[in-house]
PDB file of N, CA and C in Angstrom:
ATOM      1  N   UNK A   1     -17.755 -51.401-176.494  1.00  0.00           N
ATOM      2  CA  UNK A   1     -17.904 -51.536-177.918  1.00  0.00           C
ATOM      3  C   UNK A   1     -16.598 -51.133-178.573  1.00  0.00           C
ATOM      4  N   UNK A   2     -15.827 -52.192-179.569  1.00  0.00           N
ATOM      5  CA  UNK A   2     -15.386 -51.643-180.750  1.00  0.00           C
ATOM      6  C   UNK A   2     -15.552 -51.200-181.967  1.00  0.00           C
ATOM      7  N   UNK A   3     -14.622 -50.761-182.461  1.00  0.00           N
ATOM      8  CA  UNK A   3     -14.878 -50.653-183.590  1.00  0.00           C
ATOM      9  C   UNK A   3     -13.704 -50.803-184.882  1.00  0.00           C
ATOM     10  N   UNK A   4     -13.919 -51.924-185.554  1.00  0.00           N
ATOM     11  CA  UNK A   4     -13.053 -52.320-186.530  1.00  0.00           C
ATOM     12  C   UNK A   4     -12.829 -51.817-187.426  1.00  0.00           C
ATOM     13  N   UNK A   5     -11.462 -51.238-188.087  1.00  0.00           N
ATOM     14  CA  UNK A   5     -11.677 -50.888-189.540  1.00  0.00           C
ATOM     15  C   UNK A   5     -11.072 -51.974-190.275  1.00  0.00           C
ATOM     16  N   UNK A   6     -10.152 -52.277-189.952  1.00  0.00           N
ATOM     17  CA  UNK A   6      -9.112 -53.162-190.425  1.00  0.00           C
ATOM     18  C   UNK A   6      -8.659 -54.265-189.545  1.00  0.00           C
ATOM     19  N   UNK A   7      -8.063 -55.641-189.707  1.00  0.00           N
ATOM     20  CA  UNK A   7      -8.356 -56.560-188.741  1.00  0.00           C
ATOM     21  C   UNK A   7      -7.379 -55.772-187.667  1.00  0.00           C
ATOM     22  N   UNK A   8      -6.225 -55.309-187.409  1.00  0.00           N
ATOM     23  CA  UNK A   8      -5.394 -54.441-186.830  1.00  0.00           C
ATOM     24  C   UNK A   8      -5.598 -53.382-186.124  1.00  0.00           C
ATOM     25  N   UNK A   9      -6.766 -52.825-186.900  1.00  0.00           N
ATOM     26  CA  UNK A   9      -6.794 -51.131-186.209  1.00  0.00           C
ATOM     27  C   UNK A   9      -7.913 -51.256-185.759  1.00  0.00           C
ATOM     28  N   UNK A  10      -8.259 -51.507-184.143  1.00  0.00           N
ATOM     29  CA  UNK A  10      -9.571 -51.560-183.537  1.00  0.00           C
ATOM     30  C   UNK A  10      -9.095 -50.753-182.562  1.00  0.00           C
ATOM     31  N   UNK A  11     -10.278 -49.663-182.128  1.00  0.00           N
ATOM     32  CA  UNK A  11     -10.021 -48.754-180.748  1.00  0.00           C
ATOM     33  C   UNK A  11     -11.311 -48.401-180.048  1.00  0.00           C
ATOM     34  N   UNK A  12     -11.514 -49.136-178.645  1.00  0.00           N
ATOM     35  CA  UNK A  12     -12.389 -48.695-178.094  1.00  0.00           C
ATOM     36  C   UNK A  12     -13.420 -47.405-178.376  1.00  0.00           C
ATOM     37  N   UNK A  13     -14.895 -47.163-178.303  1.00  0.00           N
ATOM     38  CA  UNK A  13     -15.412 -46.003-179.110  1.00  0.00           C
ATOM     39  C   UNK A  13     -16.538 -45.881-177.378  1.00  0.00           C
ATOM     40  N   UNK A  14     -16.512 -46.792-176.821  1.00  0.00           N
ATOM     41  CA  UNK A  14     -17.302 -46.233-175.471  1.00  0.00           C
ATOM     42  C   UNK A  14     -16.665 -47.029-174.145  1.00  0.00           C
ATOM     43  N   UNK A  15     -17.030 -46.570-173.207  1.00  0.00           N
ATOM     44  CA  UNK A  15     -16.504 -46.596-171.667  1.00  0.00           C
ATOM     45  C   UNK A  15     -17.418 -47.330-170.992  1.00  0.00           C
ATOM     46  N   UNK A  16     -17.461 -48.016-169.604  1.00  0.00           N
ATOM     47  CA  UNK A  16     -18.452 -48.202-168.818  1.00  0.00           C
ATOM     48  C   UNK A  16     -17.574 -47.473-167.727  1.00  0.00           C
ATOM     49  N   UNK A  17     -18.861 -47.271-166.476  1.00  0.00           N
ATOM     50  CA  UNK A  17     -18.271 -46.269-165.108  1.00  0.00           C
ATOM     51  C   UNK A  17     -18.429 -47.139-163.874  1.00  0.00           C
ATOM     52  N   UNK A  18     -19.244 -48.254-163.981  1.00  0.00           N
ATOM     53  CA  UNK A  18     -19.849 -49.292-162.747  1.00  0.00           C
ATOM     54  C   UNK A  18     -20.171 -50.308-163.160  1.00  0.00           C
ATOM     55  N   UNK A  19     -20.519 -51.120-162.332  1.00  0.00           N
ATOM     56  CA  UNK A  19     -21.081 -52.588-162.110  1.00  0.00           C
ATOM     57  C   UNK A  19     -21.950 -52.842-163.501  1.00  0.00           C
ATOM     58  N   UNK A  20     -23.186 -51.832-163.438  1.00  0.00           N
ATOM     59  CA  UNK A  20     -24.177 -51.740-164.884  1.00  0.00           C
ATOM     60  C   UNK A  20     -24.564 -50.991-165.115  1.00  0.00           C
ATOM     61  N   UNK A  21     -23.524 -50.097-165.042  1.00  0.00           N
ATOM     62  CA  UNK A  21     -23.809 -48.868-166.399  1.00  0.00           C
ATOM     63  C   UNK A  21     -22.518 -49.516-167.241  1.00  0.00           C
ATOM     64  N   UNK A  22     -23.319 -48.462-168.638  1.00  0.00           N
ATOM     65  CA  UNK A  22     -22.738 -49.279-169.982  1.00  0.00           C
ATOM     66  C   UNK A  22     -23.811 -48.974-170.925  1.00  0.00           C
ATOM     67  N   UNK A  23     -23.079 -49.354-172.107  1.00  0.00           N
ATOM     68  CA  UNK A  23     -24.089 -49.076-173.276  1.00  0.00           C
ATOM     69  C   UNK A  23     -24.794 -51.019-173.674  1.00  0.00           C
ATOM     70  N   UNK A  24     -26.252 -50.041-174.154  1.00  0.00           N
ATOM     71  CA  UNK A  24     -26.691 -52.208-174.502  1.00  0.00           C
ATOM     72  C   UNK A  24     -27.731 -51.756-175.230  1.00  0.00           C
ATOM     73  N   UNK A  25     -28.028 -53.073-176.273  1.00  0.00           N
ATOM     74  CA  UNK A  25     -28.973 -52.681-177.259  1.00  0.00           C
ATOM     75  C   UNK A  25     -28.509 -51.840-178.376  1.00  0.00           C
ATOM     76  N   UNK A  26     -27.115 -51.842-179.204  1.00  0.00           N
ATOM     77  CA  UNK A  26     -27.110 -50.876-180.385  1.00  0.00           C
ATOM     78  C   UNK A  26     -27.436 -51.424-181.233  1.00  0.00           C
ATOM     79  N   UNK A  27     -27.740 -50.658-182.403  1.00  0.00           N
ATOM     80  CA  UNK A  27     -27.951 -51.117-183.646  1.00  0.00           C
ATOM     81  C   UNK A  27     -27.641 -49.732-184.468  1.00  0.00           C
ATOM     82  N   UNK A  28     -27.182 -50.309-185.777  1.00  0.00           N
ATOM     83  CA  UNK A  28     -27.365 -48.887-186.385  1.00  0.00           C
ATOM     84  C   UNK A  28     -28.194 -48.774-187.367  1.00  0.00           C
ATOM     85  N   UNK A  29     -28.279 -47.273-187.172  1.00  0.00           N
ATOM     86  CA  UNK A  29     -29.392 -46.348-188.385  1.00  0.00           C
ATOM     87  C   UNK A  29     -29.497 -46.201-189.111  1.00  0.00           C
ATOM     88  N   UNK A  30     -30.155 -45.822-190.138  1.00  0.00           N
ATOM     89  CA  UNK A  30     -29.980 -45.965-192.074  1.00  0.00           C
ATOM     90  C   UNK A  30     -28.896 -44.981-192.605  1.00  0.00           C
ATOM     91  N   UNK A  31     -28.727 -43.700-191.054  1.00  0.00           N
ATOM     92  CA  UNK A  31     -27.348 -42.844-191.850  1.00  0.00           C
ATOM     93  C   UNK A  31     -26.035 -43.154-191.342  1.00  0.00           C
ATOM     94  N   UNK A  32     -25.812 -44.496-190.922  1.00  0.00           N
ATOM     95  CA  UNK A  32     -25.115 -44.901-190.801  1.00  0.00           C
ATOM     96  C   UNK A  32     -24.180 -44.442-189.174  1.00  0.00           C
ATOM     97  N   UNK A  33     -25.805 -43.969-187.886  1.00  0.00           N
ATOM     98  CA  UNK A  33     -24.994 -43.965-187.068  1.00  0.00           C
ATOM     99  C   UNK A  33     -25.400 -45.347-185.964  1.00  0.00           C
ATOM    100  N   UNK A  34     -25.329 -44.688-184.296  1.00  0.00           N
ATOM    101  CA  UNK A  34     -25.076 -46.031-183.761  1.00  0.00           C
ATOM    102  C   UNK A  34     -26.183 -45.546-182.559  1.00  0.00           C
ATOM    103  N   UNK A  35     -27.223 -45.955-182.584  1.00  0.00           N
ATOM    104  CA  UNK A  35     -28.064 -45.465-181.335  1.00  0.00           C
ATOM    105  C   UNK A  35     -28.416 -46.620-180.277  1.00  0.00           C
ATOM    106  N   UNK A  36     -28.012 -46.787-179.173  1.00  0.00           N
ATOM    107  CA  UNK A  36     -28.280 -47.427-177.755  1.00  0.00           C
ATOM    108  C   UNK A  36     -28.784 -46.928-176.755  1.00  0.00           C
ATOM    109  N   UNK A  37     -29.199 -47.785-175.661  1.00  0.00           N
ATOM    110  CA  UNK A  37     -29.198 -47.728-174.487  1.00  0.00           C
ATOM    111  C   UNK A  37     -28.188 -47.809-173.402  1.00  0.00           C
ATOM    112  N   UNK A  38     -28.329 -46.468-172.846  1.00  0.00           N
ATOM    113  CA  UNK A  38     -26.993 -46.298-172.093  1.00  0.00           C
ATOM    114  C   UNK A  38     -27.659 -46.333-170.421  1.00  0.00           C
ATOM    115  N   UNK A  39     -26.796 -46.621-169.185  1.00  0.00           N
ATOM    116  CA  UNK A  39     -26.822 -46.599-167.952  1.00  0.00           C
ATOM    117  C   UNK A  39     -26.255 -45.941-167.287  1.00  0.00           C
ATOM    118  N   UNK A  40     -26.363 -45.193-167.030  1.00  0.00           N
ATOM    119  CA  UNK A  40     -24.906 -44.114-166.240  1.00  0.00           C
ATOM    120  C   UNK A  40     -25.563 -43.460-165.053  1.00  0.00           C
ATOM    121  N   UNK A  41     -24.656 -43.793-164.081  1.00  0.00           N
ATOM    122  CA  UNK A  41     -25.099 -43.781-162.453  1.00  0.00           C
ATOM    123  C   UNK A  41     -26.733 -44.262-162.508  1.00  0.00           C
ATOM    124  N   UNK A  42     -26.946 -45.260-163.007  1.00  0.00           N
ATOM    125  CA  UNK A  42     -28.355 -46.079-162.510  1.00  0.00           C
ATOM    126  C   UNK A  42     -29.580 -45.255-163.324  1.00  0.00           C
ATOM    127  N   UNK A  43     -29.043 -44.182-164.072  1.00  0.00           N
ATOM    128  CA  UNK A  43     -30.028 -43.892-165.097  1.00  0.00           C
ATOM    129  C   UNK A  43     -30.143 -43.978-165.931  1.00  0.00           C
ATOM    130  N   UNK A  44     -31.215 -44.482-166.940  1.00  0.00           N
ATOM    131  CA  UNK A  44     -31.179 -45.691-168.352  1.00  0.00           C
ATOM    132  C   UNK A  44     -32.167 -44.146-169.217  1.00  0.00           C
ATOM    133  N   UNK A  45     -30.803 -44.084-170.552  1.00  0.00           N
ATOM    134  CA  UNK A  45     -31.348 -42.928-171.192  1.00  0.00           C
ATOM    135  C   UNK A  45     -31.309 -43.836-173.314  1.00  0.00           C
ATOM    136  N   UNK A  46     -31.765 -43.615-173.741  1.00  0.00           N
ATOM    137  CA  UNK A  46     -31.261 -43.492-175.123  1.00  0.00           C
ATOM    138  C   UNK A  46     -30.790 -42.560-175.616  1.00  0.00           C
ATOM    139  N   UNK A  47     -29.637 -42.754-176.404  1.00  0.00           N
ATOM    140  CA  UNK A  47     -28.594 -41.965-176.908  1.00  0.00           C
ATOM    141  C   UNK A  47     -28.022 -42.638-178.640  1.00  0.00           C
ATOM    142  N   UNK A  48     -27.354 -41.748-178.830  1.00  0.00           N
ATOM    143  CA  UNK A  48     -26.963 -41.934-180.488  1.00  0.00           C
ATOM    144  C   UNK A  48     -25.380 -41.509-180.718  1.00  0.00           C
ATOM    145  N   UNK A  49     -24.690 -41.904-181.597  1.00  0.00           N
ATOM    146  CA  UNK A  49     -23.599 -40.965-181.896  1.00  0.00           C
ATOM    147  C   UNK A  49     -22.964 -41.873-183.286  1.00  0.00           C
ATOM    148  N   UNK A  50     -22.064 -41.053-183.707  1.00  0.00           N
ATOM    149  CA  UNK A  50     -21.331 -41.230-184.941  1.00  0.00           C
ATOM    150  C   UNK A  50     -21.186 -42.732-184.824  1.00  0.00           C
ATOM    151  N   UNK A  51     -21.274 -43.768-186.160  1.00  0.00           N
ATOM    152  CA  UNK A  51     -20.314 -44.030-186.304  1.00  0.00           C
ATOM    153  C   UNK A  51     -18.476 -44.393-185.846  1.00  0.00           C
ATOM    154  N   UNK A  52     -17.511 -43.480-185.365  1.00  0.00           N
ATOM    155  CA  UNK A  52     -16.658 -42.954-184.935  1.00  0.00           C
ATOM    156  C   UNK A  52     -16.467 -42.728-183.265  1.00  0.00           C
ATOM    157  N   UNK A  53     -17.561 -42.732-182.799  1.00  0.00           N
ATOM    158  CA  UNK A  53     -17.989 -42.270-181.718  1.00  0.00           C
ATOM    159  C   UNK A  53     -17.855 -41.292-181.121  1.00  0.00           C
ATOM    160  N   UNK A  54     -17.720 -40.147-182.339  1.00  0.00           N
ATOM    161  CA  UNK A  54     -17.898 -38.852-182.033  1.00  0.00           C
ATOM    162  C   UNK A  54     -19.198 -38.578-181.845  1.00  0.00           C
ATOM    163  N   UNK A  55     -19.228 -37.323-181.372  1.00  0.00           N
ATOM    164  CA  UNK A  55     -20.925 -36.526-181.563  1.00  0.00           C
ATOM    165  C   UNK A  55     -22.165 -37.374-180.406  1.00  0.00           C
ATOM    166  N   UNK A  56     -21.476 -38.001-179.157  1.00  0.00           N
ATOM    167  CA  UNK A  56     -22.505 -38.483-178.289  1.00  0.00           C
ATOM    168  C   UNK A  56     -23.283 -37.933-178.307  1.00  0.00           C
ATOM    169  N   UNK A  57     -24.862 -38.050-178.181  1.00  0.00           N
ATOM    170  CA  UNK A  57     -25.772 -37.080-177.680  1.00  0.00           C
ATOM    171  C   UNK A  57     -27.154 -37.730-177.235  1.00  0.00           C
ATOM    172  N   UNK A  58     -27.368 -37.554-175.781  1.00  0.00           N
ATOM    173  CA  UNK A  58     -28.500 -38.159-175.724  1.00  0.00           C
ATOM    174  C   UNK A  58     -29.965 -37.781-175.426  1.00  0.00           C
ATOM    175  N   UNK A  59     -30.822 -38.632-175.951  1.00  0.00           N
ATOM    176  CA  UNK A  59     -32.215 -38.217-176.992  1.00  0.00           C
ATOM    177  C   UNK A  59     -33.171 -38.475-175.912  1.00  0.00           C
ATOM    178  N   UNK A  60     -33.104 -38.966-174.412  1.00  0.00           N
ATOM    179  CA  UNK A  60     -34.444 -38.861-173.526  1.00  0.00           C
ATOM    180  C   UNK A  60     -33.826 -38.475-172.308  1.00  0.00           C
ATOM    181  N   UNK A  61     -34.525 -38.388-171.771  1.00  0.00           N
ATOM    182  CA  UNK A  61     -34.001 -37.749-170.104  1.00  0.00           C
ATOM    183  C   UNK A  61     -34.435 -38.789-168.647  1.00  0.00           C
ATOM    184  N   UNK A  62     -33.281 -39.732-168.620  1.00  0.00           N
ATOM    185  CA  UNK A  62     -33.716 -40.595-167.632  1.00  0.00           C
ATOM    186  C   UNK A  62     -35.448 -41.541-167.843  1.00  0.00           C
ATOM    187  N   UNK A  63     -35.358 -41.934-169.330  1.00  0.00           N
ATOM    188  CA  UNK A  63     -36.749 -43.355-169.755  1.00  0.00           C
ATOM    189  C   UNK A  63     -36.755 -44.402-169.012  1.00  0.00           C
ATOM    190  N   UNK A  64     -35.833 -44.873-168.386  1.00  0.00           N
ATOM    191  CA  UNK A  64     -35.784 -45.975-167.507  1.00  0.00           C
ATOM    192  C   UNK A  64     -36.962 -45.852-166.464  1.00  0.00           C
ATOM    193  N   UNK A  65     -37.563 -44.436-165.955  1.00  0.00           N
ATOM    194  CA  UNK A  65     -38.427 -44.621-164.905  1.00  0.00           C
ATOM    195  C   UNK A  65     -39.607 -44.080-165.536  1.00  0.00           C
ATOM    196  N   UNK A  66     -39.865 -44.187-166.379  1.00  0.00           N
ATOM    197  CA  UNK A  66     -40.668 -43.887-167.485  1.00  0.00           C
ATOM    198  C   UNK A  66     -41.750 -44.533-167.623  1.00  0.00           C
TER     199      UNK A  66
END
């Protein structure tokens, strides 16, 4: 994911680590942040963070086997 401010100033705001992990499914929230589905080492969690892509933090503990 990027993130645009200006047509010029775009800078990566997340990483992938493998094949399919990665973030999928964002959308954002009414306070204007960015909550997805993330994969990391084969475990599928929901998570949220700024805008900015500060302030990662994630909100279930391995839902994928859920």
């Amino acid at each position: 994911m990027t993130r645009v401010r200006e047509q010029d100033n775009s800078r990566q705001i997340t990483t992938t680590t493998g094949n399919y992990d990665g973030p999928y499914g964002l959308r954002w929230t009414p306070d204007s942040k960015i909550v997805y589905t993330s994969i990391i080492g084969g475990k599928t969690d929901l998570r949220v963070m700024n805008s900015d892509g500060s302030d990662q933090r994630q909100l279930t503990i391995d839902a994928g086997q859920q």
